[in-house]
C-alpha atoms as a PDB file:
ATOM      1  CA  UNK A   1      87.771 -32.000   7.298  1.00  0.00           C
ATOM      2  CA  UNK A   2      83.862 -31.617   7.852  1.00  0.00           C
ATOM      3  CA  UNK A   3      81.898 -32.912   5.803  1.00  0.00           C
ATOM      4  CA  UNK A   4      78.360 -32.056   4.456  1.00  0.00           C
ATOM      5  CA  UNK A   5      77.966 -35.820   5.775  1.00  0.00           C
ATOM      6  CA  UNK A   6      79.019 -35.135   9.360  1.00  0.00           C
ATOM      7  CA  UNK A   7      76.790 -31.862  10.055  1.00  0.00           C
ATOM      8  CA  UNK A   8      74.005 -33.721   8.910  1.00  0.00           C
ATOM      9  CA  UNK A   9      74.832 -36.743  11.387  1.00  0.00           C
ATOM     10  CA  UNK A  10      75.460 -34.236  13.983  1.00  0.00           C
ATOM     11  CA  UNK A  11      72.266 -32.946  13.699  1.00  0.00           C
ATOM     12  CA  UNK A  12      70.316 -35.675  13.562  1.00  0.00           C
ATOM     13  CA  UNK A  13      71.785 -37.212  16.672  1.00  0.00           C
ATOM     14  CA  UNK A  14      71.756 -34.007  18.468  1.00  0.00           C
ATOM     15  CA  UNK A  15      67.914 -33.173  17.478  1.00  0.00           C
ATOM     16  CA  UNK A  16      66.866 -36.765  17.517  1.00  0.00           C
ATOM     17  CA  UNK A  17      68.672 -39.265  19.125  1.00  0.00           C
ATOM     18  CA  UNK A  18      66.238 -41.843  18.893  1.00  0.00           C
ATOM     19  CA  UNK A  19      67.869 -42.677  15.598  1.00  0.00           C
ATOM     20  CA  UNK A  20      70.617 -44.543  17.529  1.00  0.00           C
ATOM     21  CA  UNK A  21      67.987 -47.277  17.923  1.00  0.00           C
ATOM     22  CA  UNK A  22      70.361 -49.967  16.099  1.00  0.00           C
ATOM     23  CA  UNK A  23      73.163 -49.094  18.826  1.00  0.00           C
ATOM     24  CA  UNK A  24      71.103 -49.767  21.731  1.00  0.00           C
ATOM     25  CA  UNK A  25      69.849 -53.102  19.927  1.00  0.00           C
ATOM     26  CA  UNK A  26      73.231 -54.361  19.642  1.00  0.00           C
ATOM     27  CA  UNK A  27      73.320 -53.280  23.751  1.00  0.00           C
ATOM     28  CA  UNK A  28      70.513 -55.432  24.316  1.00  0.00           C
ATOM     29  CA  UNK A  29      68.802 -52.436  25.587  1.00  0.00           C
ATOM     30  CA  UNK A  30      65.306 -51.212  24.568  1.00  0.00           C
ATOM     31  CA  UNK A  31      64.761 -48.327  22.173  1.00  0.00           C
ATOM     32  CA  UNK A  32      65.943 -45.075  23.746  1.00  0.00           C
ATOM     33  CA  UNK A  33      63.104 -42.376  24.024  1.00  0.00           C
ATOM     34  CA  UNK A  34      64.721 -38.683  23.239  1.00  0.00           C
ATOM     35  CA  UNK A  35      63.894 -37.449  26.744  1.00  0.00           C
ATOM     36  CA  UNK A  36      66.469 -39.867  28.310  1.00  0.00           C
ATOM     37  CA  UNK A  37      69.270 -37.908  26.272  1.00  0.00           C
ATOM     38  CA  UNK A  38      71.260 -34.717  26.806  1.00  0.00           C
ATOM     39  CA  UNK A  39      74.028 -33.219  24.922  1.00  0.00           C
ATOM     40  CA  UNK A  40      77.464 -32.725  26.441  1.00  0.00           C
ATOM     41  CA  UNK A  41      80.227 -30.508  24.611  1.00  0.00           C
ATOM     42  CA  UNK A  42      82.403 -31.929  21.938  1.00  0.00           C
ATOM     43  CA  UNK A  43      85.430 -31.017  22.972  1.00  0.00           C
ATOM     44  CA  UNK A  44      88.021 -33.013  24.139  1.00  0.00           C
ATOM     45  CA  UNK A  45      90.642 -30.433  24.008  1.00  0.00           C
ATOM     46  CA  UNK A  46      93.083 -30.246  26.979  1.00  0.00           C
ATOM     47  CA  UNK A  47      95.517 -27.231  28.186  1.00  0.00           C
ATOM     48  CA  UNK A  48      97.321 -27.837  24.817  1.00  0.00           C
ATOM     49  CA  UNK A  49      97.109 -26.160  21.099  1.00  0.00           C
ATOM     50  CA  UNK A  50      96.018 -29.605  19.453  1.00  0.00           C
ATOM     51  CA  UNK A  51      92.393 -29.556  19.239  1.00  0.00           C
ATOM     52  CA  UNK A  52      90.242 -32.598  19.491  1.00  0.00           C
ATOM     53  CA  UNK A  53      86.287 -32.634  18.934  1.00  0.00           C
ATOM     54  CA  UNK A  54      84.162 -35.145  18.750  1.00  0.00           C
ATOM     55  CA  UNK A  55      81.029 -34.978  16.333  1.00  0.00           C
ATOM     56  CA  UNK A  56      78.437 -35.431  18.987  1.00  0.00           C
ATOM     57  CA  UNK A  57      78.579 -36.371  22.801  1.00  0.00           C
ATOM     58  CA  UNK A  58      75.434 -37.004  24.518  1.00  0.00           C
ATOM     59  CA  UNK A  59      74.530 -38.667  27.597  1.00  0.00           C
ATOM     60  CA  UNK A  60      71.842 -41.245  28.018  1.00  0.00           C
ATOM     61  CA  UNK A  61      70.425 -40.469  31.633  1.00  0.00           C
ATOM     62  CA  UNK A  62      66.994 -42.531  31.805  1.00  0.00           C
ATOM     63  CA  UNK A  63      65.432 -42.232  35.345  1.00  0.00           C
ATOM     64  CA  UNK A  64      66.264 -46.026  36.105  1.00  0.00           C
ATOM     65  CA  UNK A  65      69.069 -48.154  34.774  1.00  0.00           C
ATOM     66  CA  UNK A  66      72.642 -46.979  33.803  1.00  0.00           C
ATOM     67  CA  UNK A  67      73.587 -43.880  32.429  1.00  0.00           C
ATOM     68  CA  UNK A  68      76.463 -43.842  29.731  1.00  0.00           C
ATOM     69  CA  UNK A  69      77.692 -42.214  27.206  1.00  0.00           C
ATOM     70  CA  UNK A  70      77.551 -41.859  23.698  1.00  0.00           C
ATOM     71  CA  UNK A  71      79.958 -40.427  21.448  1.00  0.00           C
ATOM     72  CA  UNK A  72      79.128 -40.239  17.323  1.00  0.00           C
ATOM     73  CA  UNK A  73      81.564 -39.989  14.801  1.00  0.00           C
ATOM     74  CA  UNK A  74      80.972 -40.168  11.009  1.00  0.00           C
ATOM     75  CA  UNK A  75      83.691 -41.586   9.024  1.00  0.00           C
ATOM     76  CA  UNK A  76      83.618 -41.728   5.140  1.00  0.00           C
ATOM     77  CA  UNK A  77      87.204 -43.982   4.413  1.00  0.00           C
ATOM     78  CA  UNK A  78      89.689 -45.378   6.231  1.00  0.00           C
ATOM     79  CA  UNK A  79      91.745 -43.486   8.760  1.00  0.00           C
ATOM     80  CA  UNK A  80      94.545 -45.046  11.264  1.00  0.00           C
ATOM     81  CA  UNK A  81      95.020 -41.606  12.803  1.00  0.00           C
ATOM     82  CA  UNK A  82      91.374 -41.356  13.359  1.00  0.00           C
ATOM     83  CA  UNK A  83      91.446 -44.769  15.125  1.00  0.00           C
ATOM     84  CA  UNK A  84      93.954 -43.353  17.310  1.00  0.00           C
ATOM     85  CA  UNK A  85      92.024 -40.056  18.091  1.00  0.00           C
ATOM     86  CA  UNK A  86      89.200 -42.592  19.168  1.00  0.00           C
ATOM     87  CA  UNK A  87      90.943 -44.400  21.542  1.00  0.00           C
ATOM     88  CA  UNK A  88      91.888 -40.601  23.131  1.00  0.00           C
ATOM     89  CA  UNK A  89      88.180 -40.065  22.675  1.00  0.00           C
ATOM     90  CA  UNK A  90      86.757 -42.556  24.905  1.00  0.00           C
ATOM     91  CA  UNK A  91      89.717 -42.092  27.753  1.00  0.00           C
ATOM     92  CA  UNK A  92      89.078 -38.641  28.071  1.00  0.00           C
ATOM     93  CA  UNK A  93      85.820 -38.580  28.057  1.00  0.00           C
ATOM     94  CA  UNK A  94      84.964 -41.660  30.626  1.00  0.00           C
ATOM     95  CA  UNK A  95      87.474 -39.929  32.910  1.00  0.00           C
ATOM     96  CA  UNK A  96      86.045 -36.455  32.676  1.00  0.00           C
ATOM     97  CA  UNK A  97      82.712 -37.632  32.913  1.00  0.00           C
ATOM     98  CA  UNK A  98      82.921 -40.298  34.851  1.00  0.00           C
ATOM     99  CA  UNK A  99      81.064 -42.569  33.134  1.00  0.00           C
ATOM    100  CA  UNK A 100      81.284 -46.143  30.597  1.00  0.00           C
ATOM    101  CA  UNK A 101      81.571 -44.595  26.718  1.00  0.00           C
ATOM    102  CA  UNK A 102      80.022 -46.325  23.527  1.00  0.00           C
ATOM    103  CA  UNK A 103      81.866 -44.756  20.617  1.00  0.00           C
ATOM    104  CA  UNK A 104      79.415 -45.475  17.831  1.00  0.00           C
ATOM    105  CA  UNK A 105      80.843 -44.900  14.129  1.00  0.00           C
ATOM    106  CA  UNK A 106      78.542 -43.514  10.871  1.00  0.00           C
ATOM    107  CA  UNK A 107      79.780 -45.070   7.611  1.00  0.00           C
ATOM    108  CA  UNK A 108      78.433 -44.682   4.460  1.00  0.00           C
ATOM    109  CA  UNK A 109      80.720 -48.003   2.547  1.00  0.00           C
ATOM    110  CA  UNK A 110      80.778 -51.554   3.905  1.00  0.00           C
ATOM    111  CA  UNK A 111      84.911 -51.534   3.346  1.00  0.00           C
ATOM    112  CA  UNK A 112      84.676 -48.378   5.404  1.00  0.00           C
ATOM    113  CA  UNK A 113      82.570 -49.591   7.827  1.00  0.00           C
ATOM    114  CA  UNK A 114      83.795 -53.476   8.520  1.00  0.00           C
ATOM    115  CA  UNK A 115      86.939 -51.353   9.102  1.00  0.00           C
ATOM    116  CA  UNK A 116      85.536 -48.901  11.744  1.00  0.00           C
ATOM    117  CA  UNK A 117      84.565 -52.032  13.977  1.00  0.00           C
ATOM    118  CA  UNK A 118      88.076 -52.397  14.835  1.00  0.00           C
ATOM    119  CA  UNK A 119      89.182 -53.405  17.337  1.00  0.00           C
ATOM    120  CA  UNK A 120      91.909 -51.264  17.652  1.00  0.00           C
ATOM    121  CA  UNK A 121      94.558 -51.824  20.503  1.00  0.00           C
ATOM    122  CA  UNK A 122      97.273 -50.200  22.019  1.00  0.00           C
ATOM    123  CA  UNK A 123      99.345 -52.922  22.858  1.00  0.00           C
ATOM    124  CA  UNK A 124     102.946 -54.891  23.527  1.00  0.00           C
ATOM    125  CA  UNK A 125     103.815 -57.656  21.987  1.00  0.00           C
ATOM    126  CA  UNK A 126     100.081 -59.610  23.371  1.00  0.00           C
ATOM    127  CA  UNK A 127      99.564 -57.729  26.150  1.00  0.00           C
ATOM    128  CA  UNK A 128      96.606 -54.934  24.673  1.00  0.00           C
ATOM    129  CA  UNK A 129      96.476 -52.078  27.844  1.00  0.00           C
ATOM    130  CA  UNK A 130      93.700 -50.083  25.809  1.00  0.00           C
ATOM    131  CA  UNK A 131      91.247 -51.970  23.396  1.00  0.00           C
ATOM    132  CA  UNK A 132      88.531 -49.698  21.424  1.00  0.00           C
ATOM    133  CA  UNK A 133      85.543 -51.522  19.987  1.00  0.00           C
ATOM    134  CA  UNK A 134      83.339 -48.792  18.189  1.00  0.00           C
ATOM    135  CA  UNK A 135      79.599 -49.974  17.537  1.00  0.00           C
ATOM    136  CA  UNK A 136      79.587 -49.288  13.617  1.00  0.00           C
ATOM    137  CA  UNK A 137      76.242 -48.115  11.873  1.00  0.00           C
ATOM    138  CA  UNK A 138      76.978 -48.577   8.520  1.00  0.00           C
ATOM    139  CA  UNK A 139      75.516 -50.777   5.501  1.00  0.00           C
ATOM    140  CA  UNK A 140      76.207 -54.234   7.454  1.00  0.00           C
ATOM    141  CA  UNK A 141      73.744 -52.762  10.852  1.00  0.00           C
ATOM    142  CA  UNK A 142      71.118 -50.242   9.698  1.00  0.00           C
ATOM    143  CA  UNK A 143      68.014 -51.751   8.044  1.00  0.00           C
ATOM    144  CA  UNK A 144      66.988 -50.445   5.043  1.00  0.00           C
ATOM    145  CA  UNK A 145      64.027 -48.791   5.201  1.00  0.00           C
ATOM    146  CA  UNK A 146      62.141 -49.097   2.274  1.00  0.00           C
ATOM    147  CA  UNK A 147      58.402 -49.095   4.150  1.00  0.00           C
ATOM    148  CA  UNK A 148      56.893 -45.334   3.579  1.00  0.00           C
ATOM    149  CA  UNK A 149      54.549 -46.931   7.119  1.00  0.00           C
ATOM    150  CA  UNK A 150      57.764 -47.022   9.008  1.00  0.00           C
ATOM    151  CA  UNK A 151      59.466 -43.681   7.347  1.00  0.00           C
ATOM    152  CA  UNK A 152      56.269 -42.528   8.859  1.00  0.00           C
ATOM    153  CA  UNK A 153      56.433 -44.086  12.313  1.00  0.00           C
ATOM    154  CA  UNK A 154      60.251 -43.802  12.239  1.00  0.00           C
ATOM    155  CA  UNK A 155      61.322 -40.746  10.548  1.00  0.00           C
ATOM    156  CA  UNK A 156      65.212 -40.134  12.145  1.00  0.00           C
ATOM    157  CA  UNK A 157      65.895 -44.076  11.363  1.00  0.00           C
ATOM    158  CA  UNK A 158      64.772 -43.518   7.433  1.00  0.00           C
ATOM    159  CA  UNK A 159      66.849 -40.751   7.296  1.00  0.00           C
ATOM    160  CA  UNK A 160      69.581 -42.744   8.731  1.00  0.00           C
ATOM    161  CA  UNK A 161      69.309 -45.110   6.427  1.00  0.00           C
ATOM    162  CA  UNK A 162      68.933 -43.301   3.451  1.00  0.00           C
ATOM    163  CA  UNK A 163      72.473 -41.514   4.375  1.00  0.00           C
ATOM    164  CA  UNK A 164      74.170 -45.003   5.335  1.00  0.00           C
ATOM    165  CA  UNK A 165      73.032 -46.924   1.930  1.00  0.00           C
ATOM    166  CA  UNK A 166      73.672 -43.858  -0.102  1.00  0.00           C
ATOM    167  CA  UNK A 167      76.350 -45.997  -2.207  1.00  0.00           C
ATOM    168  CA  UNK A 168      74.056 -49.054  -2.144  1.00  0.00           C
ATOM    169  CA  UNK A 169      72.134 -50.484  -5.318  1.00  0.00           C
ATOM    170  CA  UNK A 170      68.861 -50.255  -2.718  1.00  0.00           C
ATOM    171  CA  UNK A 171      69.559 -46.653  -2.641  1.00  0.00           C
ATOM    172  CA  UNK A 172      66.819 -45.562  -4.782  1.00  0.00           C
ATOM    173  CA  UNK A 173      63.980 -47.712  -3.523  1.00  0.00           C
ATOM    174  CA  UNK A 174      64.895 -46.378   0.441  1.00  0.00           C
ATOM    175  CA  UNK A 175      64.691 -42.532  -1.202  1.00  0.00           C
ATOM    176  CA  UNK A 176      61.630 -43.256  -2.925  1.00  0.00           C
ATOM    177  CA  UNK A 177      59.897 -44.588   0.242  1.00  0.00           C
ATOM    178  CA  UNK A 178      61.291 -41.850   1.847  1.00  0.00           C
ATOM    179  CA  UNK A 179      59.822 -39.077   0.214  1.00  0.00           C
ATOM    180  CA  UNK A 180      56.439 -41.046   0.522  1.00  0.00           C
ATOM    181  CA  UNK A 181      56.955 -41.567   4.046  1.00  0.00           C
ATOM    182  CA  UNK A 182      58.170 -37.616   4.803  1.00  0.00           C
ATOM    183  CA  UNK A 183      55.163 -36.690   2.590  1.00  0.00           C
ATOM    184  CA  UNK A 184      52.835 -37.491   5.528  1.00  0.00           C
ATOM    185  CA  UNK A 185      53.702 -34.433   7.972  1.00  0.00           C
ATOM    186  CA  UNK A 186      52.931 -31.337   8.285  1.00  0.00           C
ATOM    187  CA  UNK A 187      54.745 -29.179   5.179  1.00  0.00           C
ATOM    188  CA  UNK A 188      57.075 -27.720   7.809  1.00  0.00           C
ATOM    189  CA  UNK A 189      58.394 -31.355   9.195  1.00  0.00           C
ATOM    190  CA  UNK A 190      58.796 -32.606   5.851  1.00  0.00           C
ATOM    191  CA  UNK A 191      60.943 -29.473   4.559  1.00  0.00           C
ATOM    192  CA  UNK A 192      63.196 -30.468   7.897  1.00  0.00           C
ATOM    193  CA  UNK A 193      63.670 -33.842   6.941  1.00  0.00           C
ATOM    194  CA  UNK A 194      64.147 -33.598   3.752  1.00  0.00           C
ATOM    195  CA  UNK A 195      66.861 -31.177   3.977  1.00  0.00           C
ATOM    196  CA  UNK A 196      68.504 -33.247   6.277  1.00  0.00           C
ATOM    197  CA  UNK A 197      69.084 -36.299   3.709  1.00  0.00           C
ATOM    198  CA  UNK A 198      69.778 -33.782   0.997  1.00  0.00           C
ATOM    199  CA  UNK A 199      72.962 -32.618   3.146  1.00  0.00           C
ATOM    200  CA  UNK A 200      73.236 -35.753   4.004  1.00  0.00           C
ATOM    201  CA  UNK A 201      74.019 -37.342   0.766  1.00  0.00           C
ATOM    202  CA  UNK A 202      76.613 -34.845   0.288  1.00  0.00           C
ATOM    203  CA  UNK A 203      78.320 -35.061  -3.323  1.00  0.00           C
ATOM    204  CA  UNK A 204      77.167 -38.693  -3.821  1.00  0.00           C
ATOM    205  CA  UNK A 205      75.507 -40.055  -7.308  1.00  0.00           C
ATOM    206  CA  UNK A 206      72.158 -40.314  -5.144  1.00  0.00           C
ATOM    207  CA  UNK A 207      72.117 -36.864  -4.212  1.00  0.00           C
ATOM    208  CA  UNK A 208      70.897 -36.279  -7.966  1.00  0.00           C
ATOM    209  CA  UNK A 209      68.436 -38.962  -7.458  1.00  0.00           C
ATOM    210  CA  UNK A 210      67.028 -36.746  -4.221  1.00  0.00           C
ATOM    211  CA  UNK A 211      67.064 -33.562  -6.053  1.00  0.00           C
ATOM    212  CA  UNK A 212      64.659 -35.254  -8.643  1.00  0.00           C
ATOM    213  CA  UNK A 213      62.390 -36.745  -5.767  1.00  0.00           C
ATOM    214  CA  UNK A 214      61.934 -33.203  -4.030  1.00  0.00           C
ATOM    215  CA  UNK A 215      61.150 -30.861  -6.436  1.00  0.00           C
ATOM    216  CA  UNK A 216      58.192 -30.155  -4.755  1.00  0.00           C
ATOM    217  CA  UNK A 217      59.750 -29.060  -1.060  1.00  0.00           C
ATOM    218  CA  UNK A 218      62.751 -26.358  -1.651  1.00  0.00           C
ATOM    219  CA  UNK A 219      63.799 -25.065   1.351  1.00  0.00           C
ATOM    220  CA  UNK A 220      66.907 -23.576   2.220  1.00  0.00           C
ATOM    221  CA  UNK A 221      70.218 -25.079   4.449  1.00  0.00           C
ATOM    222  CA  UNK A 222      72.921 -22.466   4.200  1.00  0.00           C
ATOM    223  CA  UNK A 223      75.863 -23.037   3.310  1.00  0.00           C
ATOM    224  CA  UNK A 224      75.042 -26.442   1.469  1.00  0.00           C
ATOM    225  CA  UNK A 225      74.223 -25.653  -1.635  1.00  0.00           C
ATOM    226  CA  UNK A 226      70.749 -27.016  -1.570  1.00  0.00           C
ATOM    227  CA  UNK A 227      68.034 -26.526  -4.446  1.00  0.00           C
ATOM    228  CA  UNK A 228      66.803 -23.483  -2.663  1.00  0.00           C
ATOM    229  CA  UNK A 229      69.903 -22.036  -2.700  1.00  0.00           C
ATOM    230  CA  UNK A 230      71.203 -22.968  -5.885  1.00  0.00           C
ATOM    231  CA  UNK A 231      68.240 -20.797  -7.244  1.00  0.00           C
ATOM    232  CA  UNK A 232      69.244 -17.915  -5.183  1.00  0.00           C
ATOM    233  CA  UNK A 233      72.734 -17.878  -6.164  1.00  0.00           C
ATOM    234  CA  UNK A 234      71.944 -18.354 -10.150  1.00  0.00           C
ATOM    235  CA  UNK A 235      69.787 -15.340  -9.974  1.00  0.00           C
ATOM    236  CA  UNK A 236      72.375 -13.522  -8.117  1.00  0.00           C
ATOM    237  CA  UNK A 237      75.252 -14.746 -10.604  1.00  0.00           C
ATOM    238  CA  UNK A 238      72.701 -13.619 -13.670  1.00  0.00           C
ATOM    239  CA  UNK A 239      72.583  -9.882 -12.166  1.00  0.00           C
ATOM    240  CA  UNK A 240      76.627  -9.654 -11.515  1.00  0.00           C
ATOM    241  CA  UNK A 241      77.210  -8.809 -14.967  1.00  0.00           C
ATOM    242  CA  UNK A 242      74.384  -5.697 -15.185  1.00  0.00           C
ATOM    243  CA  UNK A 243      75.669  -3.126 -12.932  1.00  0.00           C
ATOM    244  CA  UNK A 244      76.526  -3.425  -9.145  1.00  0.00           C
ATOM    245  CA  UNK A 245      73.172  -1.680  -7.705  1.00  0.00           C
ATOM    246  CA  UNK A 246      70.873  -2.469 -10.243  1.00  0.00           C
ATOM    247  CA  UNK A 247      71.851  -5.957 -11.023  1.00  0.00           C
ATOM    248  CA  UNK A 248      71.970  -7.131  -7.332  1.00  0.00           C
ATOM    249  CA  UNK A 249      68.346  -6.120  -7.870  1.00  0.00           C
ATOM    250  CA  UNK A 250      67.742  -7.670 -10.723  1.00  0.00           C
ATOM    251  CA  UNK A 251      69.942 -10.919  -9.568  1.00  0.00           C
ATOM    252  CA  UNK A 252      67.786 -10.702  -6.279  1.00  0.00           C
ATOM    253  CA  UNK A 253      64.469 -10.524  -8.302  1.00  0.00           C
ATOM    254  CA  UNK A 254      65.552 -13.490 -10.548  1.00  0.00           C
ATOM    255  CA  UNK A 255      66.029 -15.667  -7.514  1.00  0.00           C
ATOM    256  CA  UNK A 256      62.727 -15.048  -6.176  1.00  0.00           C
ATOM    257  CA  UNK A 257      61.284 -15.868  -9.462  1.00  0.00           C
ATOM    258  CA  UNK A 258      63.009 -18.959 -10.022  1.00  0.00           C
ATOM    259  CA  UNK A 259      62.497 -20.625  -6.069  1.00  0.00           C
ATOM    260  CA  UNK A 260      58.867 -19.729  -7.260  1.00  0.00           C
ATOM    261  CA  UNK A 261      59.166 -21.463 -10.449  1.00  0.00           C
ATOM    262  CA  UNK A 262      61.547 -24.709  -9.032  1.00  0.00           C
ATOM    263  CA  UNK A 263      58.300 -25.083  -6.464  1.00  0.00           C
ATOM    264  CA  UNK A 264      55.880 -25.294  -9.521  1.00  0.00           C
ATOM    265  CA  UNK A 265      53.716 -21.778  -8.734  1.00  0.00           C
ATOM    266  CA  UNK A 266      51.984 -20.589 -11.235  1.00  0.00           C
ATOM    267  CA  UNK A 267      53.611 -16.833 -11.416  1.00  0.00           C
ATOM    268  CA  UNK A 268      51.140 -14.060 -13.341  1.00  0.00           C
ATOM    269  CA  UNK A 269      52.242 -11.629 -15.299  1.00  0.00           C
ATOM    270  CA  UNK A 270      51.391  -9.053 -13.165  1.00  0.00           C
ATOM    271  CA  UNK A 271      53.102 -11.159 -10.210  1.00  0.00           C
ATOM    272  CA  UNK A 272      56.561 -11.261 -12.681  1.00  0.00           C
ATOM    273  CA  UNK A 273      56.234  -7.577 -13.966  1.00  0.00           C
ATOM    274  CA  UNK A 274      55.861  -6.371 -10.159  1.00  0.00           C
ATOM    275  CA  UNK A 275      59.161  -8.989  -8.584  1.00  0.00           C
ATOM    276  CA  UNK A 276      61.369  -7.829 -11.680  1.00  0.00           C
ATOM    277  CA  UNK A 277      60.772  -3.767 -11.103  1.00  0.00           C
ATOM    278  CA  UNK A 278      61.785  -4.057  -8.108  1.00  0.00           C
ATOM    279  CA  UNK A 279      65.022  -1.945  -6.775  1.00  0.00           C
ATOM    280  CA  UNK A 280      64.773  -2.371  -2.816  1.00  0.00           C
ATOM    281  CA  UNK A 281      66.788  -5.245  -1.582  1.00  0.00           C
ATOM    282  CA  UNK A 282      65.179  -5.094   1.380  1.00  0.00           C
ATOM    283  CA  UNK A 283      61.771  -5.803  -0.119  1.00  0.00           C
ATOM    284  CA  UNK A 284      63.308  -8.325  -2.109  1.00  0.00           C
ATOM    285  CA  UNK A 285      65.284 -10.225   0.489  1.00  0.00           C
ATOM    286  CA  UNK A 286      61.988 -10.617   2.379  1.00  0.00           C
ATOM    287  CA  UNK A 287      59.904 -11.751  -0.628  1.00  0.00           C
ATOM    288  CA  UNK A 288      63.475 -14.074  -1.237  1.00  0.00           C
ATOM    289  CA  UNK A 289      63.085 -15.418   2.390  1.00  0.00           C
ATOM    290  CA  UNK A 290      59.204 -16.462   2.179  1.00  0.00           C
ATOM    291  CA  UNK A 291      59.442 -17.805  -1.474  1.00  0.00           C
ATOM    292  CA  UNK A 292      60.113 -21.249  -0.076  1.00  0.00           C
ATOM    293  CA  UNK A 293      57.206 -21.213   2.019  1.00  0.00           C
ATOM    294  CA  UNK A 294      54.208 -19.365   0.360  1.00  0.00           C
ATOM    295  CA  UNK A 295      51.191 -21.091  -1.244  1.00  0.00           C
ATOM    296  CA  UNK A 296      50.853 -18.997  -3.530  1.00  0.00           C
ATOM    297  CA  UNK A 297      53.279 -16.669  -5.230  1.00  0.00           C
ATOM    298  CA  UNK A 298      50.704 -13.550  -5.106  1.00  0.00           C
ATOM    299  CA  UNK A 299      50.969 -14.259  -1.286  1.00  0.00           C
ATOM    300  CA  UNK A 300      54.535 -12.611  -1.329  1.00  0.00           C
ATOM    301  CA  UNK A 301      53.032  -8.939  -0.893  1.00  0.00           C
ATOM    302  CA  UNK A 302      50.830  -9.979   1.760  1.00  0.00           C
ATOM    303  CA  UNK A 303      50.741  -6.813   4.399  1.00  0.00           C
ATOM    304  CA  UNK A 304      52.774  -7.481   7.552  1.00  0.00           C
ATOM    305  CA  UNK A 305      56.330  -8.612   6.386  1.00  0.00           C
ATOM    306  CA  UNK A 306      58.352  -5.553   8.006  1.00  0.00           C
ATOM    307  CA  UNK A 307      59.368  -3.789   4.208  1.00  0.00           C
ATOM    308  CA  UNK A 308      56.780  -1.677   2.736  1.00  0.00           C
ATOM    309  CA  UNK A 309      57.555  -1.572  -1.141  1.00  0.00           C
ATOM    310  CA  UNK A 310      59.096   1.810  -2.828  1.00  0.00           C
ATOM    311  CA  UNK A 311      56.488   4.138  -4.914  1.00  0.00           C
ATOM    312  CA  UNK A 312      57.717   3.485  -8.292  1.00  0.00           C
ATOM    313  CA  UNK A 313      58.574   7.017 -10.202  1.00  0.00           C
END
């Protein structure tokens, strides 16, 4: 089963792989720079109906020295099946590609994670033909990054972190410099990261935590239930009960008013009498897509946004 947990690993190696900087320390290889990656496909599927797909596959191709490479896997508990789907993993893949394969493993626990370093062999008796050694980067490997000058300097390895000690008493010192840290880019970057931890944490007590910490950025991740979102969908639930047209309206209007109110804008009257007699979804779907992102809420009729707003009778 995905997890909330996985998609947010597999985007943060895909979009910044320099986050595997604890793999290619245990290598004894300097820190990788993004432009030495690419990504390959997932799939490992062959001409059969079982399909197999790993998280993430890229390839580490730096213009001198070897080229491997790496395949990413988050794993939340224990899993002998899994272990065996590795070992298929790293066969298929060197073979189709030709090249050496570090499996590298994403665990949130430590029992999880001391697990997950195997090694698991396929074997006779004491004669192992296949041996699979996964590089784990769990509690035990990842520092904790509780620095906000290195969340700065560092931001993919801070958000690793804050995923990989999510269960760990540390936890809320490593959000809190987190948020500090993320604080320091440009509004757009910090929205990014900090909706990458948020899905990253996933159902766990620190998620809560988070959700305190960001009040201030809500942005929207679909399909994760995110603050933003949350809004949205208890405006929309609050309009169900009035009356199909007019209460997706209404539900519509109510989410734009409370993403305005979650980010703290202060919301005239005039602003609130003109979002709630509204009765173009159109209009309001825009004003619901830039409520995240305005400075100010009076900025959500600003000419240019591709809906012109009805003449009220």
């Amino acid at each position: 089963m995905v997890t909330s947990t996985h998609e947010a690993s597999h985007r943060l190696f895909q979009e910044h792989p320099e986050a595997l900087a604890p793999v290619f320390e245990a290598l004894g290889l300097p820190p990788p720079s993004k432009e030495n990656f690419d990504e390959l496909s997932p799939d490992a599927t062959e001409i059969r109906p079982l399909e197999r797909r790993v998280d993430t596959v890229l390839r580490f191709a730096p213009d001198m020295g070897e080229h491997f490479l790496l395949a990413v896997e988050s794993q939340t508990k224990k899993d002998p099946d899994k272990a065996r789907s590795w070992s298929y993993y790293v066969a298929y893949l060197c073979a189709k590609y030709d090249l050496p394969v570090v499996l590298v493993a994403v665990c949130r626990d430590r029992a999880t994670a001391k697990w997950a370093m195997g090694p698991f062999e396929c074997a006779v008796a004491s004669w192992p033909t296949q041996t699979t050694r996964p590089i784990v980067l769990g509690p035990q490997t990842v520092p904790e990054v509780t620095d906000e000058a290195t969340v700065a300097r560092r931001p993919a390895l801070a958000v690793l972190s804050a995923i990989v000690h999510s269960e760990s008493r540390r936890a809320p010192a490593i959000l809190e410099a987190v948020v500090r840290g993320l604080l320091s880019f440009e509004p757009d970057v910090t929205k990014y990261w900090f909706e990458m931890v948020e899905v990253g944490l996933e159902s766990t007590p620190t998620r809560k935590h988070w959700r305190t910490l960001m009040q201030d950025v809500i942005t929207h991740f679909p399909g994760h239930r995110t603050l933003f979102e949350e809004k949205y969908l208890e405006g929309m639930a609050d309009g169900k009960a009035e009356g199909k047209a007019e209460g997706e309206a209404r539900g519509e209007a109510k989410g734009v008013l409370r993403v305005l109110e979650v980010r703290g804008l202060v919301i005239t009257d005039a602003v609130r009498e003109r979002i709630a007699a509204c009765t173009d979804l159109t209009l309001l779907n825009d004003w619901l897509d830039r409520a995240g992102t305005v400075e100010r809420a009076e900025d959500l009729f600003t000419p240019g946004t591709g809906a012109t707003e009805p003449t009220k009778n």
